[in-house]
Protein backbone atom coordinates (compact mmCIF):
# COMPACT_ATOMS: atom_id res chain seq x y z
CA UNK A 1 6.13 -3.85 22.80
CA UNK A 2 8.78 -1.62 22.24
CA UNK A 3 9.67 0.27 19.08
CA UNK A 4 13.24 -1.24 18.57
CA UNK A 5 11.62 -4.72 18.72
CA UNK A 6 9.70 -4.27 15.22
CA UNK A 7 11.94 -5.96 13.25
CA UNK A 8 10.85 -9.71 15.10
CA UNK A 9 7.05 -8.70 14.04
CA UNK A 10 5.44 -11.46 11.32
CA UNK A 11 6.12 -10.58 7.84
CA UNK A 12 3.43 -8.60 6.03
CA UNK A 13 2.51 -11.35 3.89
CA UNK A 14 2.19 -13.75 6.79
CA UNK A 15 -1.05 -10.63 8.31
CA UNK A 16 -4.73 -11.10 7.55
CA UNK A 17 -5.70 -8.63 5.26
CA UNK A 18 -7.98 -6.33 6.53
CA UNK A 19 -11.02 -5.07 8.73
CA UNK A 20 -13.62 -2.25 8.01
CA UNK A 21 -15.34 -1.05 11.16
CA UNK A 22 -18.06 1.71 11.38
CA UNK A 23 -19.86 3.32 14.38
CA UNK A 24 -18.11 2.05 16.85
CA UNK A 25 -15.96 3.15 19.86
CA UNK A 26 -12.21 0.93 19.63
CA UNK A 27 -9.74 0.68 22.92
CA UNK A 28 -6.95 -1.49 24.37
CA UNK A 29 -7.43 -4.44 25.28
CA UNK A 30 -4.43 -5.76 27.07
CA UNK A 31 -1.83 -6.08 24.03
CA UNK A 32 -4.90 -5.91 21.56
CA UNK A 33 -8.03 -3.94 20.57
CA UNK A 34 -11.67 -4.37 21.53
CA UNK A 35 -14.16 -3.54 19.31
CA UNK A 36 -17.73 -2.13 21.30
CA UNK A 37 -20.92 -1.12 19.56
CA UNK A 38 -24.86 -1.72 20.40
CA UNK A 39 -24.24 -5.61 20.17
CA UNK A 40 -21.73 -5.84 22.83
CA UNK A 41 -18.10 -6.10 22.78
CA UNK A 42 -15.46 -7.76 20.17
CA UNK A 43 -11.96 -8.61 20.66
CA UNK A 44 -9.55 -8.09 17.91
CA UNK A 45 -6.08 -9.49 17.91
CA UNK A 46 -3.96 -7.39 16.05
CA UNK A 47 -0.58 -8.85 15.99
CA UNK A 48 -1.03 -10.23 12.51
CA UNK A 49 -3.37 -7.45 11.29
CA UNK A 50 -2.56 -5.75 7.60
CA UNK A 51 -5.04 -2.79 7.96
CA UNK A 52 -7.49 -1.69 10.10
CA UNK A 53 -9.92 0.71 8.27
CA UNK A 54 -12.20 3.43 10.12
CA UNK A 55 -15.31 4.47 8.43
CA UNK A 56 -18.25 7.17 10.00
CA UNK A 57 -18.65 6.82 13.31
CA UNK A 58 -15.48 5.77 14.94
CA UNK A 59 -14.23 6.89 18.33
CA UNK A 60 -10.95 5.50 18.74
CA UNK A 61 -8.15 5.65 21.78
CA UNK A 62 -4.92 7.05 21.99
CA UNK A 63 -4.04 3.97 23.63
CA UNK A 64 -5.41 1.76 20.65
CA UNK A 65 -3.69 3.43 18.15
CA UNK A 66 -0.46 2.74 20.14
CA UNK A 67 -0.88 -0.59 19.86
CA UNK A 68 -2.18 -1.02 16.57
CA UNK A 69 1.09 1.04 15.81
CA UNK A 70 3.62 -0.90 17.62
CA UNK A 71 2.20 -4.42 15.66
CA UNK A 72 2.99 -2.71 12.12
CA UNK A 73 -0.67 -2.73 11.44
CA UNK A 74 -1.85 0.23 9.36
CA UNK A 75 -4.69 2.67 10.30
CA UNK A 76 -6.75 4.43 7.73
CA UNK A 77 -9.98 6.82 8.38
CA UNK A 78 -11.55 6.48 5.30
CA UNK A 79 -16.07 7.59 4.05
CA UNK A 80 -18.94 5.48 4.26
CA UNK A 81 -18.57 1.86 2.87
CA UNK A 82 -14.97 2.42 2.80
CA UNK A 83 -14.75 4.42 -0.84
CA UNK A 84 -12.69 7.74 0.56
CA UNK A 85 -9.61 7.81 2.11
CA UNK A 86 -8.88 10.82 4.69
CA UNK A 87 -5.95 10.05 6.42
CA UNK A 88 -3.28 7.25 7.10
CA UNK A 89 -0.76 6.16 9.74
CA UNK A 90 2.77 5.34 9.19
CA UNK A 91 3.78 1.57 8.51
CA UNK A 92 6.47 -0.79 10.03
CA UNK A 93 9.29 -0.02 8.97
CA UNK A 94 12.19 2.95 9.62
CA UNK A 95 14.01 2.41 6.97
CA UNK A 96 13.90 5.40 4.11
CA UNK A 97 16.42 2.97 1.64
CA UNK A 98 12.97 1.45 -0.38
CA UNK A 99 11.58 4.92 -0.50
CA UNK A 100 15.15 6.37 -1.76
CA UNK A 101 15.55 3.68 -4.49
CA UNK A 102 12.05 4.15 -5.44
CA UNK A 103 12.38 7.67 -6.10
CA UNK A 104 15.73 7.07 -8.07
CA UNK A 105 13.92 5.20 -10.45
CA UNK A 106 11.39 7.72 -10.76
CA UNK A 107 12.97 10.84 -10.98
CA UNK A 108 15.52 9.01 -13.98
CA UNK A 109 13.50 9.25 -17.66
CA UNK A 110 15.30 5.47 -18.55
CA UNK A 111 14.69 3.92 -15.14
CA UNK A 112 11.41 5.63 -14.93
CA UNK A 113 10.19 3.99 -17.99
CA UNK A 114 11.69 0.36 -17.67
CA UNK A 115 9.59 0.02 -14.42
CA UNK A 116 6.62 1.35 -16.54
CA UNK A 117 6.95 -1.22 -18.90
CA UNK A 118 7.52 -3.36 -16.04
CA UNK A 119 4.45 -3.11 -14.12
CA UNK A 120 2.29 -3.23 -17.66
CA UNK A 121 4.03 -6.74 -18.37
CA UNK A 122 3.08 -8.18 -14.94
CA UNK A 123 -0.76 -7.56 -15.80
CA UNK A 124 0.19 -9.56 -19.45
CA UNK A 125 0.99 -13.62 -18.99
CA UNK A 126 2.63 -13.28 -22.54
CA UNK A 127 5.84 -11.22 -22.93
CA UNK A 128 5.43 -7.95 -24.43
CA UNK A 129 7.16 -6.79 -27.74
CA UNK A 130 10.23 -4.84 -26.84
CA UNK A 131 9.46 -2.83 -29.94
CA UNK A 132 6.15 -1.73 -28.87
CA UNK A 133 5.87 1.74 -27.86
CA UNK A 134 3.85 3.23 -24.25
CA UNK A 135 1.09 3.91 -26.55
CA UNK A 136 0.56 0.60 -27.72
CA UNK A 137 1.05 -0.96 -25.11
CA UNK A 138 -1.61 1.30 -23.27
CA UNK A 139 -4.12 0.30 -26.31
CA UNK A 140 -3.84 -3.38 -25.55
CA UNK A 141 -4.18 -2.65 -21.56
CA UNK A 142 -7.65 -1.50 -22.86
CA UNK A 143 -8.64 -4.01 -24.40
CA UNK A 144 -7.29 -6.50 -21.90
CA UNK A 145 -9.56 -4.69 -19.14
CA UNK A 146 -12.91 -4.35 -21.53
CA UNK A 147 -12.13 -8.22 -22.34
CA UNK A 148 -12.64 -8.82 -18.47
CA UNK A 149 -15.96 -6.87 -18.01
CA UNK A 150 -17.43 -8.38 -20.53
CA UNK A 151 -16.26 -12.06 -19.42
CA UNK A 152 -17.26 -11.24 -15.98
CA UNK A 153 -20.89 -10.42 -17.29
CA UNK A 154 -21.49 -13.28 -19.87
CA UNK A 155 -20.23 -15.39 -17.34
CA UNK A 156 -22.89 -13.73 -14.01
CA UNK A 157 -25.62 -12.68 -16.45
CA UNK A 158 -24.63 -9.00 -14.92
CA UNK A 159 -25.86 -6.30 -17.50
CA UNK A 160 -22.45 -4.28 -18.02
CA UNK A 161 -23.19 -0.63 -19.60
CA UNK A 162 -19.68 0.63 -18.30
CA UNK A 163 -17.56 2.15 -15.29
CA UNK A 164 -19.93 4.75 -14.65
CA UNK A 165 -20.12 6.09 -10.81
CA UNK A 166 -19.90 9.32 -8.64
CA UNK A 167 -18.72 9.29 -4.64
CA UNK A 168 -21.15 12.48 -4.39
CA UNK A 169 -24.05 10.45 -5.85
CA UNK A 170 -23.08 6.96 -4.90
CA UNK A 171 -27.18 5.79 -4.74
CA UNK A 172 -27.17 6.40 -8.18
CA UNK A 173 -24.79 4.21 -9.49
CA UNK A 174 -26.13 0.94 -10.64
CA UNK A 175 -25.30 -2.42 -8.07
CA UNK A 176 -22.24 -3.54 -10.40
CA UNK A 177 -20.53 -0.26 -10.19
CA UNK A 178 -21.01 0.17 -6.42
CA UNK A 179 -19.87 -3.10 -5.89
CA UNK A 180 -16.53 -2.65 -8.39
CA UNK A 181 -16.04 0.51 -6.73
CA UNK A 182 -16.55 -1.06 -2.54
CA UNK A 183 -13.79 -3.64 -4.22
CA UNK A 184 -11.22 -1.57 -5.34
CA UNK A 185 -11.54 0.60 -2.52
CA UNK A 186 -10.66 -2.54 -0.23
CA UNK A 187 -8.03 -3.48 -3.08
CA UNK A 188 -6.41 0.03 -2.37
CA UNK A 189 -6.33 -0.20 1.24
CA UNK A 190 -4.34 -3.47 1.14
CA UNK A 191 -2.05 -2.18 -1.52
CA UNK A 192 -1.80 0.77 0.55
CA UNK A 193 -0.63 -0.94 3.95
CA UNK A 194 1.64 -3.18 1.70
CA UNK A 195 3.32 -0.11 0.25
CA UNK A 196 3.88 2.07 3.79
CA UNK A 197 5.03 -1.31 5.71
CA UNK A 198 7.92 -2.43 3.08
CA UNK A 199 8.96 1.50 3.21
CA UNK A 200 7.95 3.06 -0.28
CA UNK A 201 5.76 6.17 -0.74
CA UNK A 202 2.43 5.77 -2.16
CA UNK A 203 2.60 8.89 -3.93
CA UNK A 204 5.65 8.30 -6.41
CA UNK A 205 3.70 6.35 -8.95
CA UNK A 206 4.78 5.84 -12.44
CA UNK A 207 2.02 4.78 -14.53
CA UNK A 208 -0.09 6.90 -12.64
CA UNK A 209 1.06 10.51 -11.32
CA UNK A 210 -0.35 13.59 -9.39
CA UNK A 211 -2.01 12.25 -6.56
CA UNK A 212 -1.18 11.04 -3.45
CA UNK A 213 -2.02 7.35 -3.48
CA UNK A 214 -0.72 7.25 -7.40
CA UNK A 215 1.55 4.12 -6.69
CA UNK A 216 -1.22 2.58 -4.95
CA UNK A 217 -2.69 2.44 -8.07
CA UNK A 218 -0.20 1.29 -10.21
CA UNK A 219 0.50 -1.75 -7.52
CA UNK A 220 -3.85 -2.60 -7.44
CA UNK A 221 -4.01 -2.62 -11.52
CA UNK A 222 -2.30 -5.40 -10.99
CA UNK A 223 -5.00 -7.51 -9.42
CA UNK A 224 -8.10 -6.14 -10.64
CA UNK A 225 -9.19 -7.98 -14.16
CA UNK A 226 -7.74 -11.43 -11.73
CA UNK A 227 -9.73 -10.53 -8.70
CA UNK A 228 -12.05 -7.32 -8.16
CA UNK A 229 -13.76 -7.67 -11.23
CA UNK A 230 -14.80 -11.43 -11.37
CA UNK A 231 -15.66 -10.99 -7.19
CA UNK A 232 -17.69 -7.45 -7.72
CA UNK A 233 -19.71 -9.16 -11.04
CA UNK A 234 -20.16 -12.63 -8.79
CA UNK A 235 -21.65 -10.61 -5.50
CA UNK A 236 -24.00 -8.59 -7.44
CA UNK A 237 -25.32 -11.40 -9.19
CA UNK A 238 -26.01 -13.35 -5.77
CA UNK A 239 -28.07 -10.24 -4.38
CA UNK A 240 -28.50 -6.24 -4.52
CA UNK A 241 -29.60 -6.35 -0.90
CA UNK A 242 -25.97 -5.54 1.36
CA UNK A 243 -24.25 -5.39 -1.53
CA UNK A 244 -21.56 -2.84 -0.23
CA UNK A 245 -21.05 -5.64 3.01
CA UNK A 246 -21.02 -8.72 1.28
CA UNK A 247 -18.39 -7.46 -1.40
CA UNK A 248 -16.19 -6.20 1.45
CA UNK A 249 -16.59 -9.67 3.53
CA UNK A 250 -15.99 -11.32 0.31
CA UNK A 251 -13.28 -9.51 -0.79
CA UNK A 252 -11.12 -11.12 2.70
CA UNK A 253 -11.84 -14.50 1.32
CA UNK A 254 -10.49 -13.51 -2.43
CA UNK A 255 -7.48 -11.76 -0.78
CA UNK A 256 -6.92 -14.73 0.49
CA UNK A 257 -7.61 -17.63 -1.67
CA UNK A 258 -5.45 -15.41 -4.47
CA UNK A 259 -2.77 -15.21 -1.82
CA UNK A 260 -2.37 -11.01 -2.20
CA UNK A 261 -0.87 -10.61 0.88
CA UNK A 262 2.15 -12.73 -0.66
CA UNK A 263 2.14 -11.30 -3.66
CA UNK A 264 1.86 -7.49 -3.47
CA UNK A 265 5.39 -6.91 -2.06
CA UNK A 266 7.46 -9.25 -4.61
CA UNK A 267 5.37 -7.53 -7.05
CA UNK A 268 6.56 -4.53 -5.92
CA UNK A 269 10.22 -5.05 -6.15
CA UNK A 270 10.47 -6.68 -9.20
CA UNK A 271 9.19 -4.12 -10.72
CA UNK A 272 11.63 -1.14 -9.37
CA UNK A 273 14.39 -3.79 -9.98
CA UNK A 274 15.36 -4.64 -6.27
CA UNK A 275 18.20 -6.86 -6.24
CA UNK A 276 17.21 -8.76 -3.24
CA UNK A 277 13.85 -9.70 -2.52
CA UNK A 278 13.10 -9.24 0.75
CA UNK A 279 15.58 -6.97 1.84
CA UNK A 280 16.72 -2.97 1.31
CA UNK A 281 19.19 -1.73 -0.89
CA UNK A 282 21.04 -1.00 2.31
CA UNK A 283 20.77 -4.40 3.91
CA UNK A 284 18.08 -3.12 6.06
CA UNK A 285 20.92 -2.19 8.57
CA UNK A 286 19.52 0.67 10.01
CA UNK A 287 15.85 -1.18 11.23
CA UNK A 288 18.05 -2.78 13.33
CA UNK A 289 17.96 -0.50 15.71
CA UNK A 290 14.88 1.48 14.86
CA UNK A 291 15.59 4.33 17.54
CA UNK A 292 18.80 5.46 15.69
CA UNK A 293 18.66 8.61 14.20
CA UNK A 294 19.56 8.32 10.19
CA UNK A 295 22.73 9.13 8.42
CA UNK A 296 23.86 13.23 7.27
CA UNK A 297 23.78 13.90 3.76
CA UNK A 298 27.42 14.93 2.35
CA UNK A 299 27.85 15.61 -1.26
CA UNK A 300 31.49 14.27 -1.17
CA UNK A 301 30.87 11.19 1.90
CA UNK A 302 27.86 10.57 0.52
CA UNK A 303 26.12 9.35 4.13
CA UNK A 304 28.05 10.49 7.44
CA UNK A 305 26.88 9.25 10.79
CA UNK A 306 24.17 10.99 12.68
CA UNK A 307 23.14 11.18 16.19
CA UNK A 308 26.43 13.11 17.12
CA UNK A 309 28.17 16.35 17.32
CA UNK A 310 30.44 16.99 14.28
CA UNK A 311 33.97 19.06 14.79
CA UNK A 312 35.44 21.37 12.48
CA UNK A 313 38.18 19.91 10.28
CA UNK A 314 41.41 22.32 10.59
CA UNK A 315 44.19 21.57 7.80
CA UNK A 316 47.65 20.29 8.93
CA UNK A 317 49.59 23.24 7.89
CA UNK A 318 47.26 24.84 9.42
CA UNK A 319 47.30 23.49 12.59
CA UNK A 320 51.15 23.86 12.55
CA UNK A 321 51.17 27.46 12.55
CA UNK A 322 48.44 27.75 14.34
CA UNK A 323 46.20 29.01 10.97
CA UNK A 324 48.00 31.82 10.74
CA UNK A 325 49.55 33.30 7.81
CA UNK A 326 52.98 33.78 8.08
């Protein structure tokens, strides 16, 4: 498939969510992947894959990645059981305009805070007080989250003692942590691809800030007391044995009875005030032809086409007498 055909590729929310693979060796398989380890061989169509994650153990081809790359499907090497991430591919799209309007509403203190307040009220199903202030707001997001713990346990019979866990000690973490923490991780990931594919940067949070993958949180908060929580409290109730694989294998089935994969990128956009759902602030012009090069920056212009030689602009009166003074 060729690069400038992307933009007939299935809608993100149209993929299947996600697969975590671990020693293993992955290669082409005609215009898909094939999964081989000691049990044989496994063929993976990847045409309507969200995110393909890589754990310990992975030996993967130049040739897979192609593919994997030219389907929009997102490639992440990430630790054991899924709970680190290392490194990332690129998503879908080539357009920069989602990126550029989400870091105009970050960088501006009004717009900045309007999609804070934005993002808290989509966790809330009653309206928020205009007239509250980030503080209180913050104080009833706390409460809302301790309210869900504590459901989630009455309701599995799950001892809850608190979020207590370290990725440099993970054995000693109790089941209900390790399985909240395998969740979220897989929670991440999808938020992750569903950033990078409709073109914003997972770094530019705004609840969150200073790392990396700080928008990925602020997009997977969003989820968590509806889906992680309940799951992680509901799969460590059933058995401790293969927790960490049960709560990932479960987690696909809760991505998809919840409908995430629908849900993540409207999300997304309503909070940093896109007009148009479902398209760019641009019109999504330029991922029409994904091989052209992008516009020039000019202060005055404000975008002047790329891809081509630019001439020096000589003055009429100049050009009259040659530009020289008289």
């Amino acid at each position: 498939m060729r690069i400038k055909d992307l933009h007939v590729l299935p809608k993100f929310s149209d993929g299947w969510s996600y697969l975590y693979v671990e020693h293993c060796r992955i290669d082409q398989e005609d215009k898909a992947i094939a999964i081989h380890d000691k049990d044989g061989k496994v063929p993976v169509p990847c045409a309507n894959l969200a995110l393909l994650m890589l754990g310990p153990g992975v030996s993967i081809t130049h040739a897979a990645i192609s593919v994997l790359s030219d389907h929009g499907c997102l490639v992440s090497w990430c630790g054991e059981e899924g709970v680190r991430f290392y490194a990332v591919g690129m998503g879908e799209t080539r357009s920069a305009s989602n990126f550029l309007h989400q870091a105009r509403m970050w960088s501006n203190e009004d717009f900045h805070m309007q999609v804070v307040r934005c993002l808290y009220q989509l966790r809330f199903s009653e309206k928020l007080d205009s007239e509250l202030t980030l503080q209180q707001i913050r104080g009833m997001e706390g409460v809302r989250v301790r309210e869900a713990y504590a459901k989630a346990s009455l309701q599995t019979g799950v001892v809850w003692s608190g979020r207590n866990y370290s990725r440099d000690k993970w054995s000693d973490s109790d089941p209900v942590n390790r399985a909240l923490s395998t969740a979220n991780a897989c929670l991440y990931g999808i938020c992750h691809a569903a950033i990078v594919s409709a073109g914003f940067s997972p770094a530019l949070g705004f609840i969150h800030t200073g790392k990396m993958l700080s928008f990925v949180y602020d997009v997977a908060d969003l989820y968590k007391t509806e889906v992680t929580i309940p799951m992680a409290f509901r799969a460590t109730a059933e058995e401790k044995e293969g927790l960490e694989r049960r709560v990932r294998m479960t987690c696909r089935d809760e991505f998809v009875t919840t409908r995430i994969l629908e849900r993540i990128i409207p999300d997304i956009q309503t909070a940093l005030m896109l007009s148009k759902r479902g398209s760019t602030s641009d019109g999504g012009t330029f991922d029409q032809d994904a091989a052209a090069p992008g516009s020039l920056w000019d202060p005055v212009e404000g975008k002047v086409e790329g891809g081509r030689i630019h001439t020096i602009k000589v003055d009429a009166t100049e050009a009259d007498n040659g530009g020289n003074d008289s």
